[in-house]
Every structure is written in structure tokens, then in C-alpha cells.
N, C-alpha and C. Protein backbone atom coordinates (compact mmCIF):
# COMPACT_ATOMS: atom_id res chain seq x y z
N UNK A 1 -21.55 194.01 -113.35
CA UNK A 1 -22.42 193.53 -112.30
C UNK A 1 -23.47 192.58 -112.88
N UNK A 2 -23.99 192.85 -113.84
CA UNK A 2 -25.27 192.03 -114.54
C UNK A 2 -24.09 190.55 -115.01
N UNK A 3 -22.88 190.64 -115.56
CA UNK A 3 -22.48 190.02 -115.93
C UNK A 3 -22.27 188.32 -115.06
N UNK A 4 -21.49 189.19 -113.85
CA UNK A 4 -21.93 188.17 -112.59
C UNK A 4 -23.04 187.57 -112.45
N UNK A 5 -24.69 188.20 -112.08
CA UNK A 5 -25.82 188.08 -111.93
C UNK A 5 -25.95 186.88 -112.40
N UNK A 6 -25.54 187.18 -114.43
CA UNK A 6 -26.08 186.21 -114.95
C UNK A 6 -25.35 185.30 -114.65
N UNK A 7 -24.51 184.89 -115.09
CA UNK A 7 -23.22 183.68 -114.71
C UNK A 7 -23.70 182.92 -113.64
N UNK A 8 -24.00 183.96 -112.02
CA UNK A 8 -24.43 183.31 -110.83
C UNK A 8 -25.73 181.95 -111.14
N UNK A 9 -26.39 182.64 -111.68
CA UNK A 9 -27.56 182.17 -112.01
C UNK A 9 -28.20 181.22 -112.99
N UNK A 10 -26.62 181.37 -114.25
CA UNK A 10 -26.73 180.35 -115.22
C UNK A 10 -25.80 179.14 -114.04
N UNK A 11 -25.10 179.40 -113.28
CA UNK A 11 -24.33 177.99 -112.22
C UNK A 11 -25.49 177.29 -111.68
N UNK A 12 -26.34 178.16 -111.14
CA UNK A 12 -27.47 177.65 -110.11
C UNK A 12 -28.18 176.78 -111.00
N UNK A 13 -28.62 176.92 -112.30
CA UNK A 13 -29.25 176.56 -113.25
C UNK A 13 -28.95 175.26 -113.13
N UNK A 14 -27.83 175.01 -114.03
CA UNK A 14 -27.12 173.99 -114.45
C UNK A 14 -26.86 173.00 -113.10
N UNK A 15 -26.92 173.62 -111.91
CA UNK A 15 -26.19 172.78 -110.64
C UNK A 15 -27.76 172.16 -110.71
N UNK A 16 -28.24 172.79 -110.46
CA UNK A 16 -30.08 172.65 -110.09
C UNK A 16 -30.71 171.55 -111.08
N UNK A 17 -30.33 171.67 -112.65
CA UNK A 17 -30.92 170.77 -113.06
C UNK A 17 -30.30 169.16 -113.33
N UNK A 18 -28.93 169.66 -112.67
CA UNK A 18 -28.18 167.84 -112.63
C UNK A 18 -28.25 167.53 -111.59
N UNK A 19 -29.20 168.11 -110.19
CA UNK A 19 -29.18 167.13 -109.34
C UNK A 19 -31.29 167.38 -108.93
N UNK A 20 -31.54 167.73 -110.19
CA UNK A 20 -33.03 167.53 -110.13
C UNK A 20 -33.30 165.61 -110.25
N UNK A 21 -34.69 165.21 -109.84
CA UNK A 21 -34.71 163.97 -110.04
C UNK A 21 -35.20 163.13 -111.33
N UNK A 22 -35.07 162.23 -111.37
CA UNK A 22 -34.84 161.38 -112.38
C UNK A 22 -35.65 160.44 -112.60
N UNK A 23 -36.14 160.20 -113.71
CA UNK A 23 -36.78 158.74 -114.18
C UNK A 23 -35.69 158.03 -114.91
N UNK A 24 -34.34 158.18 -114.58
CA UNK A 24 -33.73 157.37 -115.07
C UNK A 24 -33.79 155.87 -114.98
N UNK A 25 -33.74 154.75 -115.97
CA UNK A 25 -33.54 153.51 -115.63
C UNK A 25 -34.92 152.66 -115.61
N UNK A 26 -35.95 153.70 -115.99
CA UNK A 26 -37.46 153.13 -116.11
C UNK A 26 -37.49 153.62 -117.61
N UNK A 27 -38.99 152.19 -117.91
CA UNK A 27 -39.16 152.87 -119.35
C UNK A 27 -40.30 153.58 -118.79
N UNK A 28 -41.21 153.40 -120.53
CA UNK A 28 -41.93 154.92 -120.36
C UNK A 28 -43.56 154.36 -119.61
N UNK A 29 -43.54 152.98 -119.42
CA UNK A 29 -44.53 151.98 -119.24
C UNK A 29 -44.30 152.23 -117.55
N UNK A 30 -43.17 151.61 -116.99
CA UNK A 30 -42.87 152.60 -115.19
C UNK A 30 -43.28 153.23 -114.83
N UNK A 31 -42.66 154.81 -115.87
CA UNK A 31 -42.94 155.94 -115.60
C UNK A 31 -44.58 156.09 -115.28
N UNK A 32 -44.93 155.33 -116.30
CA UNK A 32 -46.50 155.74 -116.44
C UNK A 32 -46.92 155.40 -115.21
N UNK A 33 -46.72 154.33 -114.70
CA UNK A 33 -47.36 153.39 -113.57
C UNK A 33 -47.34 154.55 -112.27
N UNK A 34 -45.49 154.27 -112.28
CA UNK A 34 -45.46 155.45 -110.54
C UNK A 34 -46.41 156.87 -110.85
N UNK A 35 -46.35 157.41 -112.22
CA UNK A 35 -47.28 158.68 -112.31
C UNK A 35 -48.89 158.85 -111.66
N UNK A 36 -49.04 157.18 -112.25
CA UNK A 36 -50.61 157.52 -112.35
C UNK A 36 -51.22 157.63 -110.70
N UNK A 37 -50.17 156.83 -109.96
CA UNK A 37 -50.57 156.72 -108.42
C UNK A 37 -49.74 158.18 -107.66
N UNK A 38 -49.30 158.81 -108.40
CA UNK A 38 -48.79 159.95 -107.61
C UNK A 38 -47.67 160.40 -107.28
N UNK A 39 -47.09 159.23 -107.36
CA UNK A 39 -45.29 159.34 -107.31
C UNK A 39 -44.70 160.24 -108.38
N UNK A 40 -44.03 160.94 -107.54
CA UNK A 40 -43.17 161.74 -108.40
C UNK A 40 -41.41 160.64 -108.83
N UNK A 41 -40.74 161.20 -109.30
CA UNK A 41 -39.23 160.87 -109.43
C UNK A 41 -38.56 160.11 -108.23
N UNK A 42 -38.26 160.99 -107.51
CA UNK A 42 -37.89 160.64 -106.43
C UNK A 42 -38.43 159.96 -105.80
N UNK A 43 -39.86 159.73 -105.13
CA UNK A 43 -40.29 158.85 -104.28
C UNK A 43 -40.25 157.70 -105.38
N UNK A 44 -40.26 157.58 -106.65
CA UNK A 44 -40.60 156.66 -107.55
C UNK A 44 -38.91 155.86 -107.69
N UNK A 45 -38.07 156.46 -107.34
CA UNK A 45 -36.68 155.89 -107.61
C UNK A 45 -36.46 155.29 -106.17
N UNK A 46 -37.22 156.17 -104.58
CA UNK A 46 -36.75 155.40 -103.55
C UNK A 46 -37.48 154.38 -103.25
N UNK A 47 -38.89 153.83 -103.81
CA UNK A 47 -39.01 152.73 -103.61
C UNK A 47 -38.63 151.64 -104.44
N UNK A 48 -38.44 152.02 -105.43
CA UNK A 48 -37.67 151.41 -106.79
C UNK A 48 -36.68 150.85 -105.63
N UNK A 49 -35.85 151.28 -105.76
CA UNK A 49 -34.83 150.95 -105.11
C UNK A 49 -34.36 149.91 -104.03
N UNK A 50 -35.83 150.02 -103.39
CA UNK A 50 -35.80 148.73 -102.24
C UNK A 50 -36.39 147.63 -102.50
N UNK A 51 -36.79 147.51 -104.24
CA UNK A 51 -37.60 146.26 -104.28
C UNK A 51 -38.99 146.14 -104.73
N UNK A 52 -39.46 147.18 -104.56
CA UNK A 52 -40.97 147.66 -104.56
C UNK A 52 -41.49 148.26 -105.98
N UNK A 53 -42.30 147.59 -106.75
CA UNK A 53 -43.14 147.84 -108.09
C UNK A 53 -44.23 149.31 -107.85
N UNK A 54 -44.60 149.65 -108.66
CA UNK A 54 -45.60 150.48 -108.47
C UNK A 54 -46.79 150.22 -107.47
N UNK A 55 -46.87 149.37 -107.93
CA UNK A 55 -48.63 148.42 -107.70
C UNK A 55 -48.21 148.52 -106.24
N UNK A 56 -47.30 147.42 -105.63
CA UNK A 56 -47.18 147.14 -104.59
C UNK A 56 -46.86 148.43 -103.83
N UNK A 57 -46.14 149.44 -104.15
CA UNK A 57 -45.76 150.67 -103.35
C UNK A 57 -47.05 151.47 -103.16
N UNK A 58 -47.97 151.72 -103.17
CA UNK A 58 -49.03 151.80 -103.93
C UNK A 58 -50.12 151.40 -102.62
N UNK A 59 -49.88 150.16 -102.49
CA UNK A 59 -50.41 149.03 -101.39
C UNK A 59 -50.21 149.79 -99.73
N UNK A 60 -48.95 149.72 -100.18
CA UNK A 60 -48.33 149.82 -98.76
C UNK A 60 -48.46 151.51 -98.16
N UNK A 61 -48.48 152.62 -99.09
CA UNK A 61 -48.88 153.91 -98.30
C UNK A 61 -50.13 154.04 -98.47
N UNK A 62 -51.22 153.07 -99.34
CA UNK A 62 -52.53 153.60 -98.96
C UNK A 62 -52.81 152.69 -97.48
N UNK A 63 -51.96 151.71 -97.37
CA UNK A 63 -51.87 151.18 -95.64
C UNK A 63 -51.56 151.76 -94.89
N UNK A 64 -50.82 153.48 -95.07
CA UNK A 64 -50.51 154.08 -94.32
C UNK A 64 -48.28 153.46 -93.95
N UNK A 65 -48.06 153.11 -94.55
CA UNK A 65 -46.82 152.51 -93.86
C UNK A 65 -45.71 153.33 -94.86
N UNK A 66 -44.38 153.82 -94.24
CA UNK A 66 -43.61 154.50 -94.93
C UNK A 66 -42.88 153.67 -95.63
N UNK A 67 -42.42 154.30 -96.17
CA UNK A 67 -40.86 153.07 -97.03
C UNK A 67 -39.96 152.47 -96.25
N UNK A 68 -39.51 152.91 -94.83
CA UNK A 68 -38.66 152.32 -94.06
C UNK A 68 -39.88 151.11 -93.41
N UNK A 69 -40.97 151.49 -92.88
CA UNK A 69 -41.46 150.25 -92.23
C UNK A 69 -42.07 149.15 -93.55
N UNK A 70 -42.68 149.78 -94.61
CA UNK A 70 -42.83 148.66 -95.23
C UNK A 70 -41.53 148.06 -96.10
N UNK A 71 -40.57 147.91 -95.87
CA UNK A 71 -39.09 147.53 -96.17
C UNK A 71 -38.74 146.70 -95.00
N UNK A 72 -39.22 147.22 -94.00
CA UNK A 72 -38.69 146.43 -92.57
C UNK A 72 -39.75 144.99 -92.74
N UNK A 73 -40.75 145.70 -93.05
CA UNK A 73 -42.09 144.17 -92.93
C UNK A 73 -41.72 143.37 -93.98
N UNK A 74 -41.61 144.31 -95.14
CA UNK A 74 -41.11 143.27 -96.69
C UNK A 74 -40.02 142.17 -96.11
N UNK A 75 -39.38 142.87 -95.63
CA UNK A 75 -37.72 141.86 -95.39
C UNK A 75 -38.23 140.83 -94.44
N UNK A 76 -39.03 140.71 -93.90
CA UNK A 76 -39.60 139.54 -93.37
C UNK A 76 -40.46 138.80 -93.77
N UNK A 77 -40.79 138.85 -95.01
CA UNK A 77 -41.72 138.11 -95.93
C UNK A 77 -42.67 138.48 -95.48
N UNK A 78 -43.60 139.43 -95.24
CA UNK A 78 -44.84 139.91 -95.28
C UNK A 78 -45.58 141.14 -96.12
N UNK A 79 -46.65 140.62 -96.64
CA UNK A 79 -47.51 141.57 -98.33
C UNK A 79 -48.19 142.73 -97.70
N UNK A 80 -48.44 143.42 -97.49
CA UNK A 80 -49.20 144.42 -97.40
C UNK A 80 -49.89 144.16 -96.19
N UNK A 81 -50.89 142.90 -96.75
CA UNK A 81 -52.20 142.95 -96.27
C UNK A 81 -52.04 142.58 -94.48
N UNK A 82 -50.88 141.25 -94.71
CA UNK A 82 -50.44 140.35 -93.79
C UNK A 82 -50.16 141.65 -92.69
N UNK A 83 -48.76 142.05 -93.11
CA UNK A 83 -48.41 143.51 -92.17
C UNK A 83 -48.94 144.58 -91.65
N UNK A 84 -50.41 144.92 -92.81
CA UNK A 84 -51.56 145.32 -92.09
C UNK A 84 -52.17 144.79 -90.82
N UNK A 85 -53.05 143.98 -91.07
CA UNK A 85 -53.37 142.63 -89.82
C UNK A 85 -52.23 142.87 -88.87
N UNK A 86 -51.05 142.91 -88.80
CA UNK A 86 -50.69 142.12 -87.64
C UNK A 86 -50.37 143.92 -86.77
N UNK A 87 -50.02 144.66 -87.53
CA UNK A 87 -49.90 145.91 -87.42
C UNK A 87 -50.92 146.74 -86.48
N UNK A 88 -52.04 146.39 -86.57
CA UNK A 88 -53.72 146.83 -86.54
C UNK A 88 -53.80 145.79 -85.44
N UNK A 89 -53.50 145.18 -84.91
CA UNK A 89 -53.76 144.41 -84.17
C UNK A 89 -52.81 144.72 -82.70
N UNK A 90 -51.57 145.67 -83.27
CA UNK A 90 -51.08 146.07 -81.70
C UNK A 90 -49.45 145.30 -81.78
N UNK A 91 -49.22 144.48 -83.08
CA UNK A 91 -47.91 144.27 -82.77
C UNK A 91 -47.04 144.50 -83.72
N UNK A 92 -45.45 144.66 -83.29
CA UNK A 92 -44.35 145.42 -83.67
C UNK A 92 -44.22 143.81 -84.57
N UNK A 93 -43.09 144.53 -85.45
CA UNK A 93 -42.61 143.53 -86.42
C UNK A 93 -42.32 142.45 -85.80
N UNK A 94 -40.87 142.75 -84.83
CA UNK A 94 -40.44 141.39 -83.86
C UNK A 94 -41.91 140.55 -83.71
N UNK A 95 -42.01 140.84 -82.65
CA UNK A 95 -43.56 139.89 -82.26
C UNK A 95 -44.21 139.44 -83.29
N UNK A 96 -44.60 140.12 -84.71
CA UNK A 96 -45.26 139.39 -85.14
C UNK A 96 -44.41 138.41 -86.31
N UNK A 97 -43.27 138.60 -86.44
CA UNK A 97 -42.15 137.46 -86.70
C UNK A 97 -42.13 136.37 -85.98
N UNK A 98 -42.11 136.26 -84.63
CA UNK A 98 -42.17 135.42 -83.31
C UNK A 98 -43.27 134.43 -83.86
N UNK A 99 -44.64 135.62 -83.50
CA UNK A 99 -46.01 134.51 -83.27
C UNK A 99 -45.89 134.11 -84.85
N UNK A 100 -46.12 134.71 -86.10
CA UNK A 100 -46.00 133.82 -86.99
C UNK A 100 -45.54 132.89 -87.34
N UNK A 101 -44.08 133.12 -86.46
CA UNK A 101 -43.03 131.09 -86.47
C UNK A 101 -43.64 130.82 -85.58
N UNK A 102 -44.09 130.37 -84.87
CA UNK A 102 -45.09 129.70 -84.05
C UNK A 102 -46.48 129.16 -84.80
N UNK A 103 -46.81 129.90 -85.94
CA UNK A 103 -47.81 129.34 -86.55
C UNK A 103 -49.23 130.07 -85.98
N UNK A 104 -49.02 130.88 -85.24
CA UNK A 104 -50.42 131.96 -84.63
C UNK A 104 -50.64 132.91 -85.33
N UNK A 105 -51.73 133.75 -85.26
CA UNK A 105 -52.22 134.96 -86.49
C UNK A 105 -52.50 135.71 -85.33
N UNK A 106 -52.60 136.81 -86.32
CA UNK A 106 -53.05 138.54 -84.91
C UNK A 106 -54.05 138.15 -84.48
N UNK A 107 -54.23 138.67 -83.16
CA UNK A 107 -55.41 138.93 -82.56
C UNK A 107 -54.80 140.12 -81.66
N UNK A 108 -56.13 141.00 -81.36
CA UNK A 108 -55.45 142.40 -81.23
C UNK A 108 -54.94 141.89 -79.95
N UNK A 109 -54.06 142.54 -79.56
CA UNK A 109 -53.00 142.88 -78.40
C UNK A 109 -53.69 143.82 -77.47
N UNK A 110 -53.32 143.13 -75.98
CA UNK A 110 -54.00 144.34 -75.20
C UNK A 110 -53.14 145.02 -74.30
């Protein structure tokens, strides 16, 4: 019975620590960066992933914006600040894609 136990438990182990997360693929200069702002592994590999540096990831949730919307704003060429503004002002990405090809800036939306 113990024999099982252990076995069970040395599987769980081993399963558990190859699909724990990873700083793979960063050096130790990365690592440092996503650490110092809070990121763990994982959130540090899913913004990795879409494009996004420390610094800038960094930007965008002390703006309050998740990884899917600031990915949605990124992909439209807009920094933080820009997507802030137009955000804070009452409009959705579309729209403020629109008025910006038009050459207009936020003003809040009513």
C-alpha cells in the first residue's frame, strides 16, 4: 500500500514539475526585469509572447488593460498612453481607429 502511495505521488511530482512554468528562453537580465515588476513565469512568458517587453507590459496593467485588450490596441499601433486617452475618453478600439484616420484625438464621448 505505501508502495503505491509513494509511486502515486512520485508521478504527481514529476507530472507537476514538467508542466510547472518556465523562464525558459529569457536570460537572467529578462528574468530580472519581469521579476522586479511582479510577473511571475507565466504571465512573463504570456506577454512575452505577444510582443510585449517588460517595461512596456508593465505600462499597460498599471493602465489597468489586460493582455487581450492591450494586444488588441498594440495591433493597431497604439502605446499605452495613446490607448489610455482614447480609452478614458469613452471609446472602443474601432472608433478610435476610425477618428484617428481621420486625424481627430479623444474627446470624451457622451
Amino acid at each position: 500500500m505505501m508502495k503505491k502511495l509513494f509511486a502515486g505521488l512520485l508521478v504527481s511530482l514529476v507530472v507537476g514539475c514538467a508542466s510547472a512554468p518556465s523562464w525558459e528562453g529569457m536570460s537572467e537580465r529578462e528574468i530580472s526585469q519581469w521579476k522586479s515588476i511582479g510577473f511571475d513565469a507565466i504571465q512573463a512568458q504570456n506577454w512575452r509572447v505577444r510582443g510585449f517587453g517588460a517595461t512596456e507590459a508593465d505600462g499597460w496593467v498599471q493602465a489597468n488593460f489586460s493582455l487581450d485588450t492591450a494586444t488588441i490596441w498594440a495591433k493597431e499601433s497604439f502605446n499605452v498612453e495613446e490607448a489610455q486617452v482614447w480609452s478614458q475618453a469613452g471609446f472602443d478600439i474601432e472608433d478610435a481607429v476610425t477618428n484617428r484616420s481621420k486625424g481627430l484625438t479623444p474627446v470624451r464621448a457622451n
